[in-house]
Protein backbone atom coordinates (compact mmCIF):
# COMPACT_ATOMS: atom_id res chain seq x y z
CA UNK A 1 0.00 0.00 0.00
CA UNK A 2 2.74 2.35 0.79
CA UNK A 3 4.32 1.52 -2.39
CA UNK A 4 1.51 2.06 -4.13
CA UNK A 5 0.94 5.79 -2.26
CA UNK A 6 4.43 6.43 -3.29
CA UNK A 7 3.67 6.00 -6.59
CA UNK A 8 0.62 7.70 -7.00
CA UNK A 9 2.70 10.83 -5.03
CA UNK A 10 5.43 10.27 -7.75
CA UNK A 11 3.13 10.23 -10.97
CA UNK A 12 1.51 13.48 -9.00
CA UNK A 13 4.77 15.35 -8.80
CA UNK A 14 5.98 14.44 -12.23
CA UNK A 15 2.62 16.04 -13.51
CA UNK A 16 2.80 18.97 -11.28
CA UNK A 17 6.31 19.40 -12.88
CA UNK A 18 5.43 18.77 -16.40
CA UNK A 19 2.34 20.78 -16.21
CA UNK A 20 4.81 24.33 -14.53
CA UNK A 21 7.29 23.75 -17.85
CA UNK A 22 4.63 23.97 -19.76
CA UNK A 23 3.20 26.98 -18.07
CA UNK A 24 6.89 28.42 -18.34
CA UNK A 25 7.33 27.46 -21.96
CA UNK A 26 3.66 29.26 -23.02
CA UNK A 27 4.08 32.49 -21.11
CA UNK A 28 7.46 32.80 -22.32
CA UNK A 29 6.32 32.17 -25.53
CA UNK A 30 3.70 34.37 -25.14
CA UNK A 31 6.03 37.44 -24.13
CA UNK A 32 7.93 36.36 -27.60
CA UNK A 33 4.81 36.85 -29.60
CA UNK A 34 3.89 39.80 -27.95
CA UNK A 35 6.78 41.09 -29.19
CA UNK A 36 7.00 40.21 -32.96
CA UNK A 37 4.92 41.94 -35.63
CA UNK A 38 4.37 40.23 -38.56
CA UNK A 39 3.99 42.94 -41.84
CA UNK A 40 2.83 41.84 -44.73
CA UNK A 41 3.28 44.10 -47.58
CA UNK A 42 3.80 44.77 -51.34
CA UNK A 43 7.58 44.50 -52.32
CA UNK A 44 9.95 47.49 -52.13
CA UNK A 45 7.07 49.53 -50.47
CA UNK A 46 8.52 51.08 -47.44
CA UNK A 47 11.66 52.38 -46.45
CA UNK A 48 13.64 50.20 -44.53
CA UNK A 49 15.32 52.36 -42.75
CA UNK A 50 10.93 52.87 -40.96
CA UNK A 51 11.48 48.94 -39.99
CA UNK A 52 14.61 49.39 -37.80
CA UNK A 53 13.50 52.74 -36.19
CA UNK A 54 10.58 51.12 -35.20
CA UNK A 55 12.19 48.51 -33.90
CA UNK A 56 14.93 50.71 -31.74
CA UNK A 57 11.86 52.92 -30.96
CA UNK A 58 9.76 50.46 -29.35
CA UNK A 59 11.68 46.77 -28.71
CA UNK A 60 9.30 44.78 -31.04
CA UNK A 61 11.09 42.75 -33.65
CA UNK A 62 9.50 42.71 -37.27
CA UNK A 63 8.79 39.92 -39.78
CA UNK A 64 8.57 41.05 -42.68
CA UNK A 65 7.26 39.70 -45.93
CA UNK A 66 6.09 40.52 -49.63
CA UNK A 67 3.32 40.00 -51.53
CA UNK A 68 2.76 40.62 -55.56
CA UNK A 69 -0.48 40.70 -55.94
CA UNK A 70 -3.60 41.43 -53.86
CA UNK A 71 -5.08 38.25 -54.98
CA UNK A 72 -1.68 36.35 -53.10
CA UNK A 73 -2.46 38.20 -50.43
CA UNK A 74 -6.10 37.41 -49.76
CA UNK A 75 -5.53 33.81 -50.78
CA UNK A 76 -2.68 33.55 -47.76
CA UNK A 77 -5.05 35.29 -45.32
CA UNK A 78 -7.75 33.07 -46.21
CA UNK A 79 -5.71 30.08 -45.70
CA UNK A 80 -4.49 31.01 -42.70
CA UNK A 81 -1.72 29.67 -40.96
CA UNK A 82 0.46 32.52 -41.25
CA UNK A 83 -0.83 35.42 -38.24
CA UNK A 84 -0.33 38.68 -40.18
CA UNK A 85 -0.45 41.53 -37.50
CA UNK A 86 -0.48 44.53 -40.46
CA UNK A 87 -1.89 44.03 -44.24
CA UNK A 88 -1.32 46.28 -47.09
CA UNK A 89 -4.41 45.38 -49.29
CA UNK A 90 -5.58 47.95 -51.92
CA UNK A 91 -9.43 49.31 -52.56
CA UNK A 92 -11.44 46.83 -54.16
CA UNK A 93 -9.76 43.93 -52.33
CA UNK A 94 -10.89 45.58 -49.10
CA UNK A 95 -14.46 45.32 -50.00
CA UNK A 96 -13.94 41.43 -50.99
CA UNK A 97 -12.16 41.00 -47.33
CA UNK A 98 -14.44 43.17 -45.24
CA UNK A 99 -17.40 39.81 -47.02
CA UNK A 100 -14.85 37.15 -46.05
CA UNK A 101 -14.75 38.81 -42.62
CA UNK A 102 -10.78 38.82 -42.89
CA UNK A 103 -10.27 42.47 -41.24
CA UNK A 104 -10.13 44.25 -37.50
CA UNK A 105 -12.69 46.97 -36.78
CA UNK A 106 -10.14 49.58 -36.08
CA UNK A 107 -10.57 51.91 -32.66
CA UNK A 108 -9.74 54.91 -33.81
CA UNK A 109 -8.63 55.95 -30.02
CA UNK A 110 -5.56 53.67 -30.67
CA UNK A 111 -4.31 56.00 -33.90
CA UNK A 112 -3.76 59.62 -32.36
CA UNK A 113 -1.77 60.35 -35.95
CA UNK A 114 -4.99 59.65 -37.92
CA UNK A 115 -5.72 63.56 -37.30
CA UNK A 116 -2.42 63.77 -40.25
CA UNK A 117 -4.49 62.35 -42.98
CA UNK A 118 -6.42 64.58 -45.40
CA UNK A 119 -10.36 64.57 -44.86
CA UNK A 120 -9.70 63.90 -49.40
CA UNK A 121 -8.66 60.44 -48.42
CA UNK A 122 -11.04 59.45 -45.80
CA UNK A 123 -14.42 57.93 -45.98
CA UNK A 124 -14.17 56.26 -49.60
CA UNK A 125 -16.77 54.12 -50.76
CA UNK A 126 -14.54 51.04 -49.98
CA UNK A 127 -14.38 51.80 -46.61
CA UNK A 128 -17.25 54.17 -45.36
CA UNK A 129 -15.72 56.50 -42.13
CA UNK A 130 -12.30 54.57 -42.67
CA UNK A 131 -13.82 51.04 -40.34
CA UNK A 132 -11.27 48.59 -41.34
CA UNK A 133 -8.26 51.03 -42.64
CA UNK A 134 -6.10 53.68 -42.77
CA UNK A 135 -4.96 55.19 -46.31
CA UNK A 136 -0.84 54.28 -46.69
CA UNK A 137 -0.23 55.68 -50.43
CA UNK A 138 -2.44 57.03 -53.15
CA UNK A 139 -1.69 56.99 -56.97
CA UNK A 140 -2.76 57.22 -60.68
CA UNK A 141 -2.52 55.24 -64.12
CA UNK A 142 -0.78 57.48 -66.36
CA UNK A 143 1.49 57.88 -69.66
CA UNK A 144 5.37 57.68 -69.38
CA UNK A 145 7.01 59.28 -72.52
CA UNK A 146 10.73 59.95 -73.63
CA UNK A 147 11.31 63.75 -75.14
CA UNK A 148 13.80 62.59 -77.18
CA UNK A 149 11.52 60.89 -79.08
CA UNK A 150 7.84 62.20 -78.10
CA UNK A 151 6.42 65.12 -76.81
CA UNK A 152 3.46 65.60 -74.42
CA UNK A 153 1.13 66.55 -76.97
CA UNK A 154 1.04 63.18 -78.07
CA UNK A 155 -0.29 61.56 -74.90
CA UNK A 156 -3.52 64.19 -73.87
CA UNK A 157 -6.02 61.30 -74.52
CA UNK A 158 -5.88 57.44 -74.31
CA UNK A 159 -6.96 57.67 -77.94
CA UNK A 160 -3.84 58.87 -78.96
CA UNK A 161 -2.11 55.67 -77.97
CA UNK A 162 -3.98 53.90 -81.02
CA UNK A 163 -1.85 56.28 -83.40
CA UNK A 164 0.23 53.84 -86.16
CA UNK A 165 3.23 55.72 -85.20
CA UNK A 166 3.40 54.22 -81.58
CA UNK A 167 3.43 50.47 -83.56
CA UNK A 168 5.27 48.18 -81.82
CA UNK A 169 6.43 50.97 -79.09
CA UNK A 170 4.18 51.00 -76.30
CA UNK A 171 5.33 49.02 -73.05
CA UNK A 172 1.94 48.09 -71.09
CA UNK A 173 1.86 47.25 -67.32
CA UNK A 174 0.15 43.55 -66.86
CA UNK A 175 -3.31 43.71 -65.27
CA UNK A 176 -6.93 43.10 -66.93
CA UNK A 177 -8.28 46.30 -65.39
CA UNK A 178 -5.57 48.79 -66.05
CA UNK A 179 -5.80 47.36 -69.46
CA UNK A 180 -9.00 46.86 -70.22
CA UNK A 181 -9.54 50.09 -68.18
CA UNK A 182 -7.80 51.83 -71.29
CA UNK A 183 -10.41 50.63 -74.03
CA UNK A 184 -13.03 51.56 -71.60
CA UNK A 185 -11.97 54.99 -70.48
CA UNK A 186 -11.42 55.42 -74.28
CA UNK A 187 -14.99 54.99 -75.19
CA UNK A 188 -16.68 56.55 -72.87
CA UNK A 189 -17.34 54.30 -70.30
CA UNK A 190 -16.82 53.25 -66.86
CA UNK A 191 -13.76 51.53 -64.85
CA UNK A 192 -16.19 49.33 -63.02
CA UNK A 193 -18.60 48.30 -65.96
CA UNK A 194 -20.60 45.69 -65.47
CA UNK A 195 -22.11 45.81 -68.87
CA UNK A 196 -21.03 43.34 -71.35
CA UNK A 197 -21.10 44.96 -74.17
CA UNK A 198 -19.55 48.05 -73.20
CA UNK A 199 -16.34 45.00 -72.29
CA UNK A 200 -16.82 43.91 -75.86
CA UNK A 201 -16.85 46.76 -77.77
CA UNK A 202 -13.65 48.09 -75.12
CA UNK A 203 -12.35 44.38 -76.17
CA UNK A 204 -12.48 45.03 -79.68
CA UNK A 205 -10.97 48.53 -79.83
CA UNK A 206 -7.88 47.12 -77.62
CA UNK A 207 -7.51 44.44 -80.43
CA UNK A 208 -6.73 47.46 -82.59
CA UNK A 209 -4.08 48.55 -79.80
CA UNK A 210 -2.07 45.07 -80.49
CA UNK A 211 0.03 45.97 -82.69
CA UNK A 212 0.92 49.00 -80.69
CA UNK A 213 2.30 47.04 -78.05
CA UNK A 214 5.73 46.04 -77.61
CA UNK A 215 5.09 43.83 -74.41
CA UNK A 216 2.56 43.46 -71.32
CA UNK A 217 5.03 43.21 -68.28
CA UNK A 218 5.59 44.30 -64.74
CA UNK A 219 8.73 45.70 -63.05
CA UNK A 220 10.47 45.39 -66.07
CA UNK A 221 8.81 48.39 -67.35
CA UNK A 222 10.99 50.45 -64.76
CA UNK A 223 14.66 49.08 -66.56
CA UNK A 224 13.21 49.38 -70.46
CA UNK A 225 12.06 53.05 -70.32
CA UNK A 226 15.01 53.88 -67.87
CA UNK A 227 17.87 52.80 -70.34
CA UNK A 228 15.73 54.23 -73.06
CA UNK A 229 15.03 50.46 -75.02
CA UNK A 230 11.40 51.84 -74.73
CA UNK A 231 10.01 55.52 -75.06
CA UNK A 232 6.67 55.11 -74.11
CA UNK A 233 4.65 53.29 -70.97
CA UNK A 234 1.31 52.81 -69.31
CA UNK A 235 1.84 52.24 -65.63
CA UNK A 236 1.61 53.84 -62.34
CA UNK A 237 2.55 56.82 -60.95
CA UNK A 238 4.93 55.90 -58.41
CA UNK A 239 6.42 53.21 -60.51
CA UNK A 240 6.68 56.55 -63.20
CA UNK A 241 8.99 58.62 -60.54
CA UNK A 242 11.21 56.21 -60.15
CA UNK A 243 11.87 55.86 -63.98
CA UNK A 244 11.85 59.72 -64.34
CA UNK A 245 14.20 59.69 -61.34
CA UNK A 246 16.80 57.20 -63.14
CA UNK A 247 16.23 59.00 -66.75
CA UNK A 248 15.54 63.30 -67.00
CA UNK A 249 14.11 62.39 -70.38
CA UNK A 250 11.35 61.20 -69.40
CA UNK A 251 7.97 62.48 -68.47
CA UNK A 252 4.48 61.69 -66.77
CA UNK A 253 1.31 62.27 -68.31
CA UNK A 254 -2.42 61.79 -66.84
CA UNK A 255 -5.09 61.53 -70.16
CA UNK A 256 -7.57 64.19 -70.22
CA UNK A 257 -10.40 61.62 -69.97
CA UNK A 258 -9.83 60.70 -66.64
CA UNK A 259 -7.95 57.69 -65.37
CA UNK A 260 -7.55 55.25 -62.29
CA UNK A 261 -7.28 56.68 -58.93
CA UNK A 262 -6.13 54.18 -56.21
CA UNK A 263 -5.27 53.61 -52.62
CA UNK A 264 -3.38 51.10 -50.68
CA UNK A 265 -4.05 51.28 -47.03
CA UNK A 266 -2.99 49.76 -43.92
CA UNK A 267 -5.42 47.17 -41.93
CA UNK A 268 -5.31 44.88 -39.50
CA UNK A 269 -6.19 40.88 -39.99
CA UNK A 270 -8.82 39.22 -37.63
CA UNK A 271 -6.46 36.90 -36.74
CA UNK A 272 -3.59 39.03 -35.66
CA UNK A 273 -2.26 37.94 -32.81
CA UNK A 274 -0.40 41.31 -32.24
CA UNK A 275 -3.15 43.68 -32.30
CA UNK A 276 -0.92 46.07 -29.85
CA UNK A 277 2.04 46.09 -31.91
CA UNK A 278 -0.01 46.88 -34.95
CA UNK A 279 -1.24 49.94 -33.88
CA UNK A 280 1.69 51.12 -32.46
CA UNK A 281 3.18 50.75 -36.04
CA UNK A 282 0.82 51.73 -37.97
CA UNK A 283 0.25 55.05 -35.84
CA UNK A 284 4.52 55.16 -36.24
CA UNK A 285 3.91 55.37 -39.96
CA UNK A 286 1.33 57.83 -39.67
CA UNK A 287 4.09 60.39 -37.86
CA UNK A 288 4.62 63.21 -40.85
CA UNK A 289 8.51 63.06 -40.25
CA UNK A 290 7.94 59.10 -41.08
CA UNK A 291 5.23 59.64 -43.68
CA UNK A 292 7.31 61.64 -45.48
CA UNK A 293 10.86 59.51 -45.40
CA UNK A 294 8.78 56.69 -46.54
CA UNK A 295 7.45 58.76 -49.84
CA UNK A 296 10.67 60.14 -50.46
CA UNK A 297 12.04 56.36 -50.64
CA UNK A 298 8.84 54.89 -52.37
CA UNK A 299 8.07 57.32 -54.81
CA UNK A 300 4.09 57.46 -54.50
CA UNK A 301 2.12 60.28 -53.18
CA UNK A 302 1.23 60.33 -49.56
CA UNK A 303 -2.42 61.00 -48.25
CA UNK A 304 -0.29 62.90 -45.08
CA UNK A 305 -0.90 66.15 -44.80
CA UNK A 306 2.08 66.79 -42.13
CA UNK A 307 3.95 65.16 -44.62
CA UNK A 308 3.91 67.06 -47.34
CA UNK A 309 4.65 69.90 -46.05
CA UNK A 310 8.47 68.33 -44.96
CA UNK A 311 8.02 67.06 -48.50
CA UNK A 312 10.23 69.13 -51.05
CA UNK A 313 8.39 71.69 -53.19
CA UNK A 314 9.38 70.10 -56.82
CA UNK A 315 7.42 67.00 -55.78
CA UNK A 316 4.36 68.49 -54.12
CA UNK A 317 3.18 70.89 -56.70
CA UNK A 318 3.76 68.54 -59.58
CA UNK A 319 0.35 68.11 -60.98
CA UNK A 320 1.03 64.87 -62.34
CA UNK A 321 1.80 63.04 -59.30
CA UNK A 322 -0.50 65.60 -56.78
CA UNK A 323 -2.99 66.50 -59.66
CA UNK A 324 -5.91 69.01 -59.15
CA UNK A 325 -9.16 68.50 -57.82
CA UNK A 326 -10.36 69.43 -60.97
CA UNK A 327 -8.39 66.48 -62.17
CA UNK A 328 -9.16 63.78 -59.69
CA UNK A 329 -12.61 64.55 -59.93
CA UNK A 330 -12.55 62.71 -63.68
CA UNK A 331 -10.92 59.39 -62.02
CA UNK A 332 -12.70 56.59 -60.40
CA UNK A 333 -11.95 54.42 -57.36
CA UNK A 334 -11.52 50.11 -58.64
CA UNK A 335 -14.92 48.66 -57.12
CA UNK A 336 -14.98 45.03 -56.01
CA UNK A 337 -16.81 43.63 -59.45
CA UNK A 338 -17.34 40.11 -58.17
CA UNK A 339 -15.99 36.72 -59.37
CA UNK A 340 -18.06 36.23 -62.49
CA UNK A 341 -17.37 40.10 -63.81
CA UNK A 342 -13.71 39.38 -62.62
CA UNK A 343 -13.58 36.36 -64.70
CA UNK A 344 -14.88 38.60 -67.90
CA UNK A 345 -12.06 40.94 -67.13
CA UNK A 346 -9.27 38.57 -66.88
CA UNK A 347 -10.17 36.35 -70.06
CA UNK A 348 -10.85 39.43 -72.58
CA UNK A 349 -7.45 40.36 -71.17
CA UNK A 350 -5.82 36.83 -71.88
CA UNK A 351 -7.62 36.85 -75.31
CA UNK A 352 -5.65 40.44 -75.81
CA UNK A 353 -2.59 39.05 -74.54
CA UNK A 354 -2.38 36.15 -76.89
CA UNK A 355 -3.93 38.46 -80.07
CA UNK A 356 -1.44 39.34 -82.94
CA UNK A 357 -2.03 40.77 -85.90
């Protein structure tokens, strides 16, 4: 009997002892996680020179990874497995993730530095009174020409771009709506149709734009028109100053018609598991001093009003990057179209991609 009490007091002991390393092991743990943020953000979009002072500023240590598309993006969230504490996500993929319930309900109480952002950028139809996030960067769709070849006059309208004297000149950047955006702004009609034959008709003037083109890409855009193997380019505006900031030939035009306006912003994931640290960075980003390092290094224009005003004059009253209200009033915000509009979108643009004439 004794033997067996010993026992039993043994097996006790051992579990008393197993159970405190456990304890030990989750609360340290615990302090670990509760200091790591985990960003996730488009590539080359912040300076990292932000990440460290953040880090000296307030002890947490940052993960940081890239996406290169908002689709990736959603598709890892939705997944799950991966805690992202801070998202970068742009307009119309905030609508789709506010459905899939994949965002925070910010508390505005938490982000003193909000007061820095322009009342322009707040309250936009993908996020009515700024719920779920907080605008990062801002930008258009525009031209990018070389004056030693072109001259602005030849880039007022998207029309223009169907002249025979661009053929086989034009370098496009590679997504269905900037590209089928072009045939539609074109003719008349809306970013955001939903009307299929105002996508046909925009489908069959683009197959007139074919021969125009002398390649759908991505970064590579940035290298062609900076060593001047291309003179012209559709693609955004920040992607635009750093080519005009590797090449003074070069210039950036906005189309008369109007064009895309869009936002990236700054939310945080229902699942963080950081939700302290995320606020603490994103209301670090929202400092002006920081605000405007980070759009000095980046290159797109910043929704910060504190900002621009450290922000040097040359950049800030360049219409083409900080364009009138006048201006933005002719561009439209990318709405969330749905999966079966999306689908249109992306096989008209595959059919484009594949067309030669």
């Amino acid at each position: 009997m004794k033997r067996l009490r010993t026992l039993i007091i043994g097996i006790v002991a051992l579990i008393g002892i197993l159970w405190l390393g456990v304890y030990q092991l989750n609360k340290t743990s615990g302090n670990q996680n509760a200091k790591v943020l985990n960003i996730y953000n488009w590539g080359d979009y912040i300076d990292p020179k932000l990440i460290t002072k953040f880090e000296k500023q307030t002890g947490y240590k940052v993960n940081y990874e890239t996406f290169d598309s908002n689709e990736a993006m959603y598709t890892k969230l939705q997944q799950g497995g991966t805690n992202y504490d801070v998202v970068v996500p742009s307009e119309y993929m905030i609508q789709k993730m506010k459905k899939a319930h994949l965002l925070s309900t910010l508390d505005h109480r938490q982000l003193p530095n909000l007061k820095y952002i322009s009342s322009s950028y707040l309250n936009q139809s993908f996020d009515p009174q700024n719920k779920y996030t907080v605008p990062y960067f801002w930008g258009t769709l525009g031209i990018v020409y070389n004056d030693q070849v072109y001259q602005a006059s030849d880039f007022q309208s998207w029309n223009q771009l169907w002249n025979q004297k661009f053929r086989g000149q034009i370098m496009f950047i590679d997504g269905a709506r900037e590209f089928m955006g072009i045939g539609l702004t074109s003719l008349g009609y809306s970013l955001n149709s939903t009307n299929g034959y105002h996508l046909h008709q925009a489908y069959e003037k683009l197959k007139l734009l074919m021969p125009n083109a002398k390649a759908i890409v991505a970064d590579e855009i940035k290298m062609y028109m900076a060593n001047g193997e291309a003179n012209v380019a559709v693609t955004y505006s920040g992607e635009a100053v750093d080519m005009l900031d590797r090449n003074d030939h070069l210039h950036y035009v906005l189309p008369k018609e109007g064009t895309n306006l869009w936002f990236d912003n700054l939310a945080i994931p229902k699942n963080a598991q950081n939700k302290k640290g995320a606020y603490a960075f994103i209301n670090f980003m929202l400092e002006p001093e920081n605000a405007a390092a980070n759009a000095e290094y980046v290159g797109y224009s910043t929704p910060n009003t504190g900002a621009l005003k450290l922000l040097p004059k040359s950049v800030t009253a360049n219409k083409q990057f900080y364009p009138t209200k006048q201006a933005l009033s002719k561009m439209e915000v990318y709405k969330n179209l749905g999966p079966s509009w999306v689908e249109k979108y992306n096989d008209y643009f595959l059919e484009l991609k594949m067309y030669r004439k």
